[in-house]
Protein backbone atom coordinates (compact mmCIF):
# COMPACT_ATOMS: atom_id res chain seq x y z
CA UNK A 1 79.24 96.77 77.98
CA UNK A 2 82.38 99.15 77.59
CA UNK A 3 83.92 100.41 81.21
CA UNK A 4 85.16 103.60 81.38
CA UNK A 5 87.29 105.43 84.37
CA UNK A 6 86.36 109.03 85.22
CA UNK A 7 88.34 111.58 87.22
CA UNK A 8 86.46 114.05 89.04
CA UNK A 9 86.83 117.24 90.27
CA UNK A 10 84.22 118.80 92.78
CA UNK A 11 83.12 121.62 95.68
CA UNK A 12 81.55 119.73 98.21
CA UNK A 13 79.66 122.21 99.65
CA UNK A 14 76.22 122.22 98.21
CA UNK A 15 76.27 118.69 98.54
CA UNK A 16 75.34 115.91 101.15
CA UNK A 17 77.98 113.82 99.90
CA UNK A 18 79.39 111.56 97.41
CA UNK A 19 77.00 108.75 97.05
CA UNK A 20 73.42 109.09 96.15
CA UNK A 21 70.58 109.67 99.08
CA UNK A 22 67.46 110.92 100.12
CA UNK A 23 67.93 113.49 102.65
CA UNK A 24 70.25 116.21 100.02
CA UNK A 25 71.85 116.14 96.37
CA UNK A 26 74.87 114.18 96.17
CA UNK A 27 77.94 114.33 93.23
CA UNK A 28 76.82 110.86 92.25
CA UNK A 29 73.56 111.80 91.51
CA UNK A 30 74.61 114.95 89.80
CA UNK A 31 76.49 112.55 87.44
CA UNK A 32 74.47 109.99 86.72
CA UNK A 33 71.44 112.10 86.20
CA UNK A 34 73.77 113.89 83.59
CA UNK A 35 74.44 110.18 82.23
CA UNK A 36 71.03 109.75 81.79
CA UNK A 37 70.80 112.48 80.33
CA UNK A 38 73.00 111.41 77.75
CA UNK A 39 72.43 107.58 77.84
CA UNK A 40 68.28 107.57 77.85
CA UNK A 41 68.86 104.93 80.38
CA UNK A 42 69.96 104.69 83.83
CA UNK A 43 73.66 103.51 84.91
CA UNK A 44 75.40 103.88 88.14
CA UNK A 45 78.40 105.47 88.77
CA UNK A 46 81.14 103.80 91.68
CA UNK A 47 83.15 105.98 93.56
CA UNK A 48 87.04 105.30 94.61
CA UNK A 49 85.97 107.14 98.08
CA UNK A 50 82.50 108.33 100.03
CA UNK A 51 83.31 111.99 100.71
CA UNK A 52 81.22 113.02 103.54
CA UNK A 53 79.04 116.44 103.21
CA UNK A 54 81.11 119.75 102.14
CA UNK A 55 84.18 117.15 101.81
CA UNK A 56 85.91 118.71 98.17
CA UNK A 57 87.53 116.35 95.56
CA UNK A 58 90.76 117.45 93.28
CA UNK A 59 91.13 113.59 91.44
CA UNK A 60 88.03 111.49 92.94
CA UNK A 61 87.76 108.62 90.91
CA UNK A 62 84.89 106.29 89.59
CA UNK A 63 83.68 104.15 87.11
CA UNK A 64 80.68 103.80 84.66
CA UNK A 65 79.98 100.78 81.91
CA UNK A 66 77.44 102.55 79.51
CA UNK A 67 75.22 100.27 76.77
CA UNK A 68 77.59 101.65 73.77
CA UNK A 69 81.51 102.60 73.16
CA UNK A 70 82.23 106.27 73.30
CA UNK A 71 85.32 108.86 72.50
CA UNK A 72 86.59 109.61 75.71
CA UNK A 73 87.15 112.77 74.88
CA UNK A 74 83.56 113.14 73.36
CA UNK A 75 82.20 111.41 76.54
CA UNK A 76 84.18 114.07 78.94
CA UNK A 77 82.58 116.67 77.38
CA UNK A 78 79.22 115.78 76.98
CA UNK A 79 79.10 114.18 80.42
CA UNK A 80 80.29 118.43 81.45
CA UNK A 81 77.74 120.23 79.20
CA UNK A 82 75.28 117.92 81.19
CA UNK A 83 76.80 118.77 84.47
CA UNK A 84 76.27 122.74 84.38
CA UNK A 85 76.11 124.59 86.33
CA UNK A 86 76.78 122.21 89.14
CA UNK A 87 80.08 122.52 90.73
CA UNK A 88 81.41 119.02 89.54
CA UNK A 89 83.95 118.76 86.55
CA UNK A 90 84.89 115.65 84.55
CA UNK A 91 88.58 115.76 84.00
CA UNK A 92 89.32 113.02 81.79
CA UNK A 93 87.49 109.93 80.70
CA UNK A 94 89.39 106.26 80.17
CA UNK A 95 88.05 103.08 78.38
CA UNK A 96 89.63 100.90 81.09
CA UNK A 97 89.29 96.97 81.50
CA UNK A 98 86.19 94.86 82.88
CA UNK A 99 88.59 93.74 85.94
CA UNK A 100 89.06 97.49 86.48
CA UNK A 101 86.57 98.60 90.18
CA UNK A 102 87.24 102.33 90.87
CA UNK A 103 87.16 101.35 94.92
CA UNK A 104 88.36 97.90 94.96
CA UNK A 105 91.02 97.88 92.31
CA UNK A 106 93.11 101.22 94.32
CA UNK A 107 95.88 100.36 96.12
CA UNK A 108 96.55 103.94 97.11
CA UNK A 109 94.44 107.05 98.48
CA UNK A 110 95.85 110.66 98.86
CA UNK A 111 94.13 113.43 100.70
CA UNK A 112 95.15 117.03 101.59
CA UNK A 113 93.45 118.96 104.86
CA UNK A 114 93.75 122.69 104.72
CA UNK A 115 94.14 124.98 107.59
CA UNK A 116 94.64 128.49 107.70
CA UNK A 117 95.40 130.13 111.15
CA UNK A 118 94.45 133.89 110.83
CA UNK A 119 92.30 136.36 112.91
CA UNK A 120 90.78 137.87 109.68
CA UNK A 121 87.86 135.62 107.74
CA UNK A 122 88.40 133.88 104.71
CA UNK A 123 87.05 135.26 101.39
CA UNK A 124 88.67 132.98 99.00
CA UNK A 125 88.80 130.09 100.96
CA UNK A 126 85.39 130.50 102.49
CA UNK A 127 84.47 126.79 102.99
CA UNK A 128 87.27 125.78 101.44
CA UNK A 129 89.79 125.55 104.65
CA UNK A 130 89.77 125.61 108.19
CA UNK A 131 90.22 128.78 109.71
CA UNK A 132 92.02 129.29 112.98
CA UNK A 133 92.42 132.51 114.59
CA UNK A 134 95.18 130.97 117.22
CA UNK A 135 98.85 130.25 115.82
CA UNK A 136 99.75 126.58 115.62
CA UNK A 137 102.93 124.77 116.10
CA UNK A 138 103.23 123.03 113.32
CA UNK A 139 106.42 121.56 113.89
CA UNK A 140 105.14 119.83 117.05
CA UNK A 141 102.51 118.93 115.01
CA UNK A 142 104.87 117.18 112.93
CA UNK A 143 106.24 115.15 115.80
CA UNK A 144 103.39 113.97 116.77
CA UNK A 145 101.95 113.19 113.30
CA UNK A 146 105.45 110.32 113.49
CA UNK A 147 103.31 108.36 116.05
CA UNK A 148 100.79 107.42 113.35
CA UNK A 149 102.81 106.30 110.44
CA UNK A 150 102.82 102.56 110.16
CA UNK A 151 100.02 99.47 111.10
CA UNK A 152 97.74 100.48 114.04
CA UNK A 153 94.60 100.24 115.21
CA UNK A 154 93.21 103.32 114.97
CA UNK A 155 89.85 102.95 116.86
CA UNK A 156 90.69 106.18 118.69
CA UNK A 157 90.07 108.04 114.68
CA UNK A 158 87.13 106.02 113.59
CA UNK A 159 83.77 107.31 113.61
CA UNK A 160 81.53 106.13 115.82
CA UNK A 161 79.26 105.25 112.82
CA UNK A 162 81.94 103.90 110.63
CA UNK A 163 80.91 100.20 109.39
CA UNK A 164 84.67 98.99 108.88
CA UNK A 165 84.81 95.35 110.32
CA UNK A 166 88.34 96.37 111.07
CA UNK A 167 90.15 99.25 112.96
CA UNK A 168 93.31 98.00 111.49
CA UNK A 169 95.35 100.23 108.98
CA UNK A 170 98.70 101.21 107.48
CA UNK A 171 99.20 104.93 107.40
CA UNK A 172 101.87 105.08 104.93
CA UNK A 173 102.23 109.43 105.29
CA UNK A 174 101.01 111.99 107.37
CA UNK A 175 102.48 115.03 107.09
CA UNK A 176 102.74 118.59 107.62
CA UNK A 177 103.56 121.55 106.03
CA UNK A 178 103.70 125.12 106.69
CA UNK A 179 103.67 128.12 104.21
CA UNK A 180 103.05 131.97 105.77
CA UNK A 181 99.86 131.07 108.03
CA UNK A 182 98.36 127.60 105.27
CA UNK A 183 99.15 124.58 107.51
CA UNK A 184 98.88 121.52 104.97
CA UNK A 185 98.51 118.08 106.36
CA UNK A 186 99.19 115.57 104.08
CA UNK A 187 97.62 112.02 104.37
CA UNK A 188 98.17 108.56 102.27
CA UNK A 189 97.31 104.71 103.22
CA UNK A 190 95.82 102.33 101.03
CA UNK A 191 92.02 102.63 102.57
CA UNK A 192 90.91 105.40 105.47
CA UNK A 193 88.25 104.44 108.19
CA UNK A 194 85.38 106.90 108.25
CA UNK A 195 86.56 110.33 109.68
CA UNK A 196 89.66 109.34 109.93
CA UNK A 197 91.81 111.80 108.39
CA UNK A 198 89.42 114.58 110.30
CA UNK A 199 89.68 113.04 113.21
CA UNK A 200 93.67 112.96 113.04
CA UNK A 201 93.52 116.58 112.11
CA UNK A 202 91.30 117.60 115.09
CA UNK A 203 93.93 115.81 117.72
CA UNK A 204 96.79 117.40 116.26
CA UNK A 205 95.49 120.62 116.55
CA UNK A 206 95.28 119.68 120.11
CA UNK A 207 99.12 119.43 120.03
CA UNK A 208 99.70 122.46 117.56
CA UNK A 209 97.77 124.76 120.42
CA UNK A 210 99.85 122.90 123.46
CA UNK A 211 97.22 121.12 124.86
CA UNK A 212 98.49 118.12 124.00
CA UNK A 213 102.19 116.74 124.00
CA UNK A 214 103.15 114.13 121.98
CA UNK A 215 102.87 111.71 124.63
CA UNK A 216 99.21 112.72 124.54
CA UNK A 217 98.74 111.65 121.03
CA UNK A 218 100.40 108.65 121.68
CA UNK A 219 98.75 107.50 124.43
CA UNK A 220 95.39 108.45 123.12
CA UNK A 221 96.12 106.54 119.63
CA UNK A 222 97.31 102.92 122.07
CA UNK A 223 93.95 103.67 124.04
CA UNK A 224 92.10 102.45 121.24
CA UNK A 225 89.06 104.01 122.54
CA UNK A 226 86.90 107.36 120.50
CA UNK A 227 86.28 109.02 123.61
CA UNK A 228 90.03 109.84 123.36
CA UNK A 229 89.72 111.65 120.48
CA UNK A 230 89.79 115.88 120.34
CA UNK A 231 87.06 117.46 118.34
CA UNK A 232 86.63 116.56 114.58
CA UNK A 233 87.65 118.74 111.96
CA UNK A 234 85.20 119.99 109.99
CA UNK A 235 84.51 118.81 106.72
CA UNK A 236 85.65 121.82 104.62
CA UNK A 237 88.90 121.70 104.94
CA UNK A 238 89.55 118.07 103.53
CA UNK A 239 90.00 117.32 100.00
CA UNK A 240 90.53 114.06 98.37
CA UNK A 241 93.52 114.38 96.25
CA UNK A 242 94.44 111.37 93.87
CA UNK A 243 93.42 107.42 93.73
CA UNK A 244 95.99 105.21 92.51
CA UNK A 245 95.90 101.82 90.98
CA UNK A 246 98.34 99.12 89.42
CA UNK A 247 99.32 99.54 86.01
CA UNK A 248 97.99 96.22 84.77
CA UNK A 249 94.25 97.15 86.38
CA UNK A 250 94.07 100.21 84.48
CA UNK A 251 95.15 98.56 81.04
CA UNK A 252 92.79 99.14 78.74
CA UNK A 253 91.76 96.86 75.70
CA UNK A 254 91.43 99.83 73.52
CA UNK A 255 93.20 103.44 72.85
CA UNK A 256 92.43 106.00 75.47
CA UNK A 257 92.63 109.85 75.54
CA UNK A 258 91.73 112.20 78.01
């Protein structure tokens, strides 16, 4: 059966996630009921990442192997006719090798967190970034962010629910960026523990309103313990950015077009 890559674009908001469930719609329901649609059979769809509820997605990535060989280009589009009007988007379909697993195969994942500090609501980014009516220093933020980059355990950033057998992870970037009153944090490691990247966020702001020092953050990172961890950011504000594999995974034993 022919594999094929997809790279998806979503708004997480109307859904309870990425992977298929009971209690809410999910993204990969949405696609492979449009698969089905297209198919007249059933095939599942693996994700790169499980986005949490109202978590967005600029370059999630998954893979399908369907009972016949498609265009890509034919399959983008008729996967995206299928789609409407959901808010999901197929960007571009690959015929990629059977070695080729959209979760275990990436060596890299990239995600962006979106904060906007302003007394006035949001129109545009309604849901779409985390408002903040106090000013943030985001070059303490910054600072602090330092502490994190490298191997740690970082039990303190875990959800309590996360099923990781490990707390152990390489943070390879985290960092921040200002522009007028958008704070960006910027986040990259091979794998993330549930919550993790929220949970980072929510500390920092800690630091970026003074309650915390960097000290703080360090100290509450070597505790190792969730209790020291500030308030979770919400969901709304985190978007899942790229996935990135090695070159020889992605080969393909046949011409692909997006």
């Amino acid at each position: 059966m022919p594999r094929y890559k997809l790279t998806i674009e979503y708004d997480g908001v109307p859904f309870a996630g990425w992977q298929r469930q009971s209690n809410g719609p999910s993204v990969q329901a949405a696609i492979e009921d449009a698969l089905a649609s297209l198919t007249q059979g059933a095939a599942t769809v693996y994700g790169a990442g499980r986005t949490d509820a109202g978590v967005h997605a600029l370059g999630q990535v998954a893979h399908v192997d369907l009972d016949r060989v498609w265009e890509p280009g034919a399959l983008r589009n008729a996967i995206n006719a299928h789609l409407r009007p959901q808010p999901v988007s197929i960007i571009s379909v690959e015929q990629i090798s059977d070695d080729f697993h959209a979760r275990f195969s990436a060596v890299r994942r990239r995600y962006l967190y979106r904060i906007v500090t302003r007394n006035a609501p949001l129109a545009l980014d309604r849901e779409r970034a985390w408002r903040l009516p106090a000013e943030l220093d985001a070059a303490a933020m910054s600072d602090a962010a330092r502490v994190l980059i490298g191997h740690h355990d970082f039990t303190t950033f875990r959800s309590a629910d996360s099923q990781a057998k490990s707390s152990l992870k390489t943070l390879d970037r985290l960092d921040i960026e200002r522009a007028g009153d958008l704070i960006s944090v910027h986040a990259e490691a091979r794998s993330f523990l549930h919550h993790q990247v929220r949970s980072m966020v929510g500390s920092l702001k800690l630091v970026g309103e003074g309650k915390w020092t960097s000290s703080d953050f360090a100290d509450a990172l070597a505790a190792a313990d969730r209790s020291r961890c500030g308030p979770v950011a919400p969901a709304h504000g985190l978007y899942l950015v790229s996935v990135d594999y090695e070159p020889t995974i992605q080969a393909s034993p046949k011409l692909s077009t997006s």
